[in-house]
C-alpha atoms as a PDB file:
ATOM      1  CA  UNK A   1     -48.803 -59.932  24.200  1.00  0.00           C
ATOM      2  CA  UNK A   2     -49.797 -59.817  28.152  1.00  0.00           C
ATOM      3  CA  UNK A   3     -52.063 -57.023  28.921  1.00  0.00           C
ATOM      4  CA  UNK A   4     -49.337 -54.882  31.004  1.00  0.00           C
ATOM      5  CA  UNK A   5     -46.835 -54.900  27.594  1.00  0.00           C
ATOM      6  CA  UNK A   6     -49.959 -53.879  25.710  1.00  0.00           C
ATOM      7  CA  UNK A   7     -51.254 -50.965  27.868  1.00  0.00           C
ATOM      8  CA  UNK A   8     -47.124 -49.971  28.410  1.00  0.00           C
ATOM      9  CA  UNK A   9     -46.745 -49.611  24.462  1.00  0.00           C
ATOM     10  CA  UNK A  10     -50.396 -47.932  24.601  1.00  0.00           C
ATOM     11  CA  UNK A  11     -49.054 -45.293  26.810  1.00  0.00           C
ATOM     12  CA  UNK A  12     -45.648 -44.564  25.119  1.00  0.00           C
ATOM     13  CA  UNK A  13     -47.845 -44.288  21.892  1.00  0.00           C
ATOM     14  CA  UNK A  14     -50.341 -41.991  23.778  1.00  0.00           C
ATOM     15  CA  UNK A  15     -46.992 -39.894  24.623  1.00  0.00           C
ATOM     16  CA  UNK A  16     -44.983 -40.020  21.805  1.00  0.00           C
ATOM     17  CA  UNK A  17     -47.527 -39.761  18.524  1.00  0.00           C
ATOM     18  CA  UNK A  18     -50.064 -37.411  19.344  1.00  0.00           C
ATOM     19  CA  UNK A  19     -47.037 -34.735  19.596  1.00  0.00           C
ATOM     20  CA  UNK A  20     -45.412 -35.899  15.971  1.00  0.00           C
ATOM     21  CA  UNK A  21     -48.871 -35.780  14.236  1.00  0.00           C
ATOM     22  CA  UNK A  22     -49.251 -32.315  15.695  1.00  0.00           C
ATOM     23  CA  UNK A  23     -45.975 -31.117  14.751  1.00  0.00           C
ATOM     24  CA  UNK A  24     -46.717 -32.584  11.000  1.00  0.00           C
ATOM     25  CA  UNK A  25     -50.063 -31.210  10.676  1.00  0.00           C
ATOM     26  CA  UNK A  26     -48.675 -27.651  11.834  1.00  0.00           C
ATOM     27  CA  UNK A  27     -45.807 -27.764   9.435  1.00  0.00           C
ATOM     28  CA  UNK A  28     -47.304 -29.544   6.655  1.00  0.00           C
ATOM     29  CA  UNK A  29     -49.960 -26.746   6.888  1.00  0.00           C
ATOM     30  CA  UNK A  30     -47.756 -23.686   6.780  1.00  0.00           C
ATOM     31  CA  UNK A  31     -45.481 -25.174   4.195  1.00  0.00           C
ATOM     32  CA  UNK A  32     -48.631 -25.887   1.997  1.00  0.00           C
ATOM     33  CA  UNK A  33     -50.723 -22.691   2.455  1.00  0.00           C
ATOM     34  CA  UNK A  34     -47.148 -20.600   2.420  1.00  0.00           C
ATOM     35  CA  UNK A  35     -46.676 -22.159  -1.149  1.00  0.00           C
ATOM     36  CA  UNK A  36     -49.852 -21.991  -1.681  1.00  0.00           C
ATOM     37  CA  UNK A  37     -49.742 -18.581  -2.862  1.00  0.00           C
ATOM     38  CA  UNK A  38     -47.110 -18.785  -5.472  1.00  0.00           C
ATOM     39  CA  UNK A  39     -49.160 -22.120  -7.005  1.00  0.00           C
ATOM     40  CA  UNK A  40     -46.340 -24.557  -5.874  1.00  0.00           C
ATOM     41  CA  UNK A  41     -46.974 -27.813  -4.439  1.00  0.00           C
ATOM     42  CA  UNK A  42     -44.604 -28.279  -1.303  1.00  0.00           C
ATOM     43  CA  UNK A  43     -43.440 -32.423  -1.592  1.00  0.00           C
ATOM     44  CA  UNK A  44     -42.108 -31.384   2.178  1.00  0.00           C
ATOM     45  CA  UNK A  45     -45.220 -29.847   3.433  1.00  0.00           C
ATOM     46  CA  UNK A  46     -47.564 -32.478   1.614  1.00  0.00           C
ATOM     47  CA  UNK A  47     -45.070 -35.428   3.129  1.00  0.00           C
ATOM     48  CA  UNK A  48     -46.027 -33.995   6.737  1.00  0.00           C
ATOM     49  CA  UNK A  49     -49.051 -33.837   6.305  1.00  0.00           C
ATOM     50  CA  UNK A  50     -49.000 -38.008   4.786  1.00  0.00           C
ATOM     51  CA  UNK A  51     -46.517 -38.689   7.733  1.00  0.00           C
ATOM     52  CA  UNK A  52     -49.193 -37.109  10.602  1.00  0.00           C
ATOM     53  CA  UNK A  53     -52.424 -38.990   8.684  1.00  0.00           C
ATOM     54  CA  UNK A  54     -50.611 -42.551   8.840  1.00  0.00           C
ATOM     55  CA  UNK A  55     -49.728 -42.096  12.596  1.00  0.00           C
ATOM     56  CA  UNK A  56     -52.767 -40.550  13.435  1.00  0.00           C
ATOM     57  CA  UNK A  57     -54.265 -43.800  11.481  1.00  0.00           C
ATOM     58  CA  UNK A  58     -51.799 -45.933  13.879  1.00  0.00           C
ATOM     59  CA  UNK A  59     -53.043 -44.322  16.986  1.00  0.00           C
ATOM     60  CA  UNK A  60     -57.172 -44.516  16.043  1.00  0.00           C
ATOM     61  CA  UNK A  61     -56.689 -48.520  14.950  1.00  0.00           C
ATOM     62  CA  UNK A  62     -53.810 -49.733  16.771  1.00  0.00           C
ATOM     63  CA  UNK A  63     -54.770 -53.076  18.822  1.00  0.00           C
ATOM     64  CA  UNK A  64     -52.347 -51.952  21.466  1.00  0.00           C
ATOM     65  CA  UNK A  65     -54.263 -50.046  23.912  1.00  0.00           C
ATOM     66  CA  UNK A  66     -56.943 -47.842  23.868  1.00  0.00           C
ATOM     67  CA  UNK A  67     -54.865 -45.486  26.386  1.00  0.00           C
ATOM     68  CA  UNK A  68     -52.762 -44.479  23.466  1.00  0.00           C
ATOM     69  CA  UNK A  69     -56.117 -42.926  21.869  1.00  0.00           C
ATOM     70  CA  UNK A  70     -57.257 -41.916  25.229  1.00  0.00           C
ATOM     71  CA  UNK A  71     -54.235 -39.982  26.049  1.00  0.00           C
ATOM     72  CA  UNK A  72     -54.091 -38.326  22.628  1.00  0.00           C
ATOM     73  CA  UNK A  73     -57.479 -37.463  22.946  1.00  0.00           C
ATOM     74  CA  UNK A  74     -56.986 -35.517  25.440  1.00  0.00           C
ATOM     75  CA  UNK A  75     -54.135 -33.643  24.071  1.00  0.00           C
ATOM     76  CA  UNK A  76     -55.563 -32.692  20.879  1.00  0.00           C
ATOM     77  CA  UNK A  77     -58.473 -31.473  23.081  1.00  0.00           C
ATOM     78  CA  UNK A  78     -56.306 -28.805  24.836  1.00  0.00           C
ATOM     79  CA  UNK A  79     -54.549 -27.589  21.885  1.00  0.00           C
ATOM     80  CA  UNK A  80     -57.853 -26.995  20.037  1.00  0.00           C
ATOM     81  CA  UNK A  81     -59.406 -25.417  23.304  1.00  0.00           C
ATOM     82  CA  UNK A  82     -56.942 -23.192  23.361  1.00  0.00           C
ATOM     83  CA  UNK A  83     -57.937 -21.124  20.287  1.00  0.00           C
ATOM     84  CA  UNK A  84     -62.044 -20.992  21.064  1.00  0.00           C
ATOM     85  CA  UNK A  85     -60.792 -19.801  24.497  1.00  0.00           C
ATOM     86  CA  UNK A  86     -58.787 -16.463  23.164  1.00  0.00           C
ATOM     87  CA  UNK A  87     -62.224 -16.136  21.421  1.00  0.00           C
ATOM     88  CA  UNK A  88     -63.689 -15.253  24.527  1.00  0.00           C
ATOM     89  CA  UNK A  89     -61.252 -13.014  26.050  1.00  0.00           C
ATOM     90  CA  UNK A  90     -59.016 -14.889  27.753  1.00  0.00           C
ATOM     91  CA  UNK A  91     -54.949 -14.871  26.387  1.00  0.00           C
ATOM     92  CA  UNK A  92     -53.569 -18.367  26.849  1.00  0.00           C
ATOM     93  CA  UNK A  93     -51.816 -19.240  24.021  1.00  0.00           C
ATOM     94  CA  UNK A  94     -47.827 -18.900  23.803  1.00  0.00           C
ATOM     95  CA  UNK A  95     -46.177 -16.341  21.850  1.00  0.00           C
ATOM     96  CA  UNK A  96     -44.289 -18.846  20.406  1.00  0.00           C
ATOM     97  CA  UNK A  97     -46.990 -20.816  18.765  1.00  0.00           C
ATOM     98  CA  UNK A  98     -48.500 -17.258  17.397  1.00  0.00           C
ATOM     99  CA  UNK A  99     -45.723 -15.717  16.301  1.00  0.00           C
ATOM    100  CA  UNK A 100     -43.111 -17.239  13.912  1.00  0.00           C
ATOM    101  CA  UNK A 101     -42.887 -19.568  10.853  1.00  0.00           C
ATOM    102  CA  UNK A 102     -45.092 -22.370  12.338  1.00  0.00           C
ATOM    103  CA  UNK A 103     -47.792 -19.843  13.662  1.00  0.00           C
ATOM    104  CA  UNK A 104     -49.829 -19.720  10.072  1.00  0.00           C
ATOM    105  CA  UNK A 105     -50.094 -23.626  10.355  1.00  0.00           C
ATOM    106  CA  UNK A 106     -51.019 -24.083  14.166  1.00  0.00           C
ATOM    107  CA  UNK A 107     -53.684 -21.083  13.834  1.00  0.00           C
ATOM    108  CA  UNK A 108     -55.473 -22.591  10.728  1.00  0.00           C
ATOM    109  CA  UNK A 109     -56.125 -25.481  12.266  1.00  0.00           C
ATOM    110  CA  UNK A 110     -57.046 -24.662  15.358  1.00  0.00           C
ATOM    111  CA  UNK A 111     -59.436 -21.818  14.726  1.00  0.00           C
ATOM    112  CA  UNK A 112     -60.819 -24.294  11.612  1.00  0.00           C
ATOM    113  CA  UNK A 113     -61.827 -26.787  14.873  1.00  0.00           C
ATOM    114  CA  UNK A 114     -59.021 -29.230  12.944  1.00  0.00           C
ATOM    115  CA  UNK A 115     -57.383 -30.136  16.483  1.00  0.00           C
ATOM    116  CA  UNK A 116     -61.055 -31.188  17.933  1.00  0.00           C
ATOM    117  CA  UNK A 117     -61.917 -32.947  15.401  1.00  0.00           C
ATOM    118  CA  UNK A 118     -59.092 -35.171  15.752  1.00  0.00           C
ATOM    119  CA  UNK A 119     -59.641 -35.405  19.398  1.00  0.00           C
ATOM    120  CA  UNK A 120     -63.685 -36.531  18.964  1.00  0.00           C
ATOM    121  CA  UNK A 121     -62.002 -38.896  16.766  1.00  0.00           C
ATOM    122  CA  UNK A 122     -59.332 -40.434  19.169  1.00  0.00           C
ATOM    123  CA  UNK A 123     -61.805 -40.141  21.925  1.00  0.00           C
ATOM    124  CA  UNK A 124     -64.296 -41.874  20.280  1.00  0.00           C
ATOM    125  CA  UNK A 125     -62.244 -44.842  19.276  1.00  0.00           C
ATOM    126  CA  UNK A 126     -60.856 -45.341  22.998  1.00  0.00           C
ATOM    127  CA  UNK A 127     -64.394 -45.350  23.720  1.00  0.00           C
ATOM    128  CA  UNK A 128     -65.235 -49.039  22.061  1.00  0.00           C
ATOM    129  CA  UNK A 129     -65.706 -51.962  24.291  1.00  0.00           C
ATOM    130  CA  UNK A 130     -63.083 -54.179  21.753  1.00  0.00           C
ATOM    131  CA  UNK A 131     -60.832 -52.468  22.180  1.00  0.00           C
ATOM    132  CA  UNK A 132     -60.373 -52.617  26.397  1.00  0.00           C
ATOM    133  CA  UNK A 133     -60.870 -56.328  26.124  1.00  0.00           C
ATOM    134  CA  UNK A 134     -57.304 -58.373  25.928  1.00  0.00           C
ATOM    135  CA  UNK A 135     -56.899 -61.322  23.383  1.00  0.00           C
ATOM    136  CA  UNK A 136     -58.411 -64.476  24.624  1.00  0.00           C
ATOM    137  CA  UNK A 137     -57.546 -67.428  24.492  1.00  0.00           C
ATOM    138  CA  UNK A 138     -56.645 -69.193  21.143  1.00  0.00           C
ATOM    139  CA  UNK A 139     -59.969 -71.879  20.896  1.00  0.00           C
ATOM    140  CA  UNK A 140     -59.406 -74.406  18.274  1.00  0.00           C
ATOM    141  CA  UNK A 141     -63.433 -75.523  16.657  1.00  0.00           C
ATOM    142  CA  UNK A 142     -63.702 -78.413  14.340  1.00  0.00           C
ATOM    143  CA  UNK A 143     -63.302 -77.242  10.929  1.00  0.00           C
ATOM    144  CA  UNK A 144     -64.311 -78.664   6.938  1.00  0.00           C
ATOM    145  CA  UNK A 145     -63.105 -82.457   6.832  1.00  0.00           C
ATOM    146  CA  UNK A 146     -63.629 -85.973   8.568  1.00  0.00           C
ATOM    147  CA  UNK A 147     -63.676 -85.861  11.921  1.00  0.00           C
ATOM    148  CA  UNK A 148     -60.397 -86.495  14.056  1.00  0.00           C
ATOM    149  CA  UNK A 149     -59.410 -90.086  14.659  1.00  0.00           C
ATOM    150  CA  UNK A 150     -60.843 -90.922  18.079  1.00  0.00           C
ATOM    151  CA  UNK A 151     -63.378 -88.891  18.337  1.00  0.00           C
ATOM    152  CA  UNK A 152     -67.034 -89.225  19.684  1.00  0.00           C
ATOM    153  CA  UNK A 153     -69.487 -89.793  17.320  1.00  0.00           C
ATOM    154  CA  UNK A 154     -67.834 -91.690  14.725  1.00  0.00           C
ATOM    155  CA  UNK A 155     -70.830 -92.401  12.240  1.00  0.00           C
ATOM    156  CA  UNK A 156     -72.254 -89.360  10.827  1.00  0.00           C
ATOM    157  CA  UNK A 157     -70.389 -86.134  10.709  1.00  0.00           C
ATOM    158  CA  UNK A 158     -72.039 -83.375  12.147  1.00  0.00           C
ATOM    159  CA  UNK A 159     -74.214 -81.214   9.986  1.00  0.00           C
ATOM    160  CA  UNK A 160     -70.713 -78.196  10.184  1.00  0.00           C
ATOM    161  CA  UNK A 161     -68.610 -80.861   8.239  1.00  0.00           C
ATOM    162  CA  UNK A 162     -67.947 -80.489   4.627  1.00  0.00           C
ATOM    163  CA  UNK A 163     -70.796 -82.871   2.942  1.00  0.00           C
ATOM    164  CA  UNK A 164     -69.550 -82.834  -0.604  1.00  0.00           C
ATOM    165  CA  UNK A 165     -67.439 -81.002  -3.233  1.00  0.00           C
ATOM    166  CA  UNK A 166     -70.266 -78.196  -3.248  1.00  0.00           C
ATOM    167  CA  UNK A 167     -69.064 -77.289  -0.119  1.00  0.00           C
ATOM    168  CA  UNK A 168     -65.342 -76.497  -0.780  1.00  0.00           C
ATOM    169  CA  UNK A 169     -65.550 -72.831  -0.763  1.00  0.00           C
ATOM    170  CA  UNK A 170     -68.593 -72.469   0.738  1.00  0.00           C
ATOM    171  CA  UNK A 171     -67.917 -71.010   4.820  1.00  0.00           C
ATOM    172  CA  UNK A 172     -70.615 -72.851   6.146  1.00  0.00           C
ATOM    173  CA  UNK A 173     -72.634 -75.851   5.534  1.00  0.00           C
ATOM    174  CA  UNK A 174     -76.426 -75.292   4.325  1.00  0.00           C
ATOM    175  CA  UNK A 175     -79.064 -77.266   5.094  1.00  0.00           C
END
């Protein structure tokens, strides 16, 4: 996969996922915490709540890009700034996210510091070197065995051939 595929998909994924895991976690909450009460497990709410933790998973260790976890960094770190904000004074959350069925869900978790949690985590893993580097070049290196028919050096195998049935399973030779 060329670089500009991988950092397209890494973008789309920064778009599309952070959104869906949001949307789980928020329902998944309220179903769980609204069932909560009557001691019933909710198979719906607890499937959200599955559903957001693989694609969050996806998004932290995904060898696509690290713009996808960049860009849903970001996200998650508005919507769980927006909740230590009202602390101070200032109104900027919707009405619709604070009042209705979802609002029990999306105000757990962001006044429980949920939503920047998972944005230390996405930020943090975009911030690894590994990750920005593309895929290299495929190098082939001598492996276990004789060496190949026409090659220098045709006495002695180097010390990083197999010497011997001790060293079947063994991933490098010992001196």
């Amino acid at each position: 996969m060329s670089n500009v595929v991988r950092h397209v998909l890494g973008v789309v994924a920064g778009l599309l996922l952070p959104p869906l895991i949001a949307v789980g976690l928020i329902y998944g909450t309220t179903e769980m915490l609204i069932n909560f009460r009557d001691l019933v497990i909710s198979w719906t709410g607890f499937g959200a709540l599955a559903g957001s933790g693989i694609l969050f998973a996806f998004l932290v260790s995904s060898r696509l890009s690290p713009v996808s976890s960049l860009l849903g960094g970001l996200g998650f770190l508005a919507l769980g700034g927006l909740p230590l904000v009202e602390l101070w004074g200032t109104r900027l959350l919707p009405d619709a996210l604070t009042r209705g069925t979802l609002s029990t869900g999306f105000l757990t978790l962001g006044y429980a510091g949920i939503f920047l949690f998972l944005a230390v985590v996405l930020l943090v893993a975009s911030a690894f070197p590994s990750r920005w580097r593309s895929a290299g070049p495929v190098v082939v290196t001598p492996g276990y065995g004789p060496p190949p028919v026409g090659a220098p050096g045709q006495g002695a195998p180097p010390p990083y051939y197999s010497t011997g049935p001790e060293d079947v399973t063994r991933p490098m030779h010992r001196e």
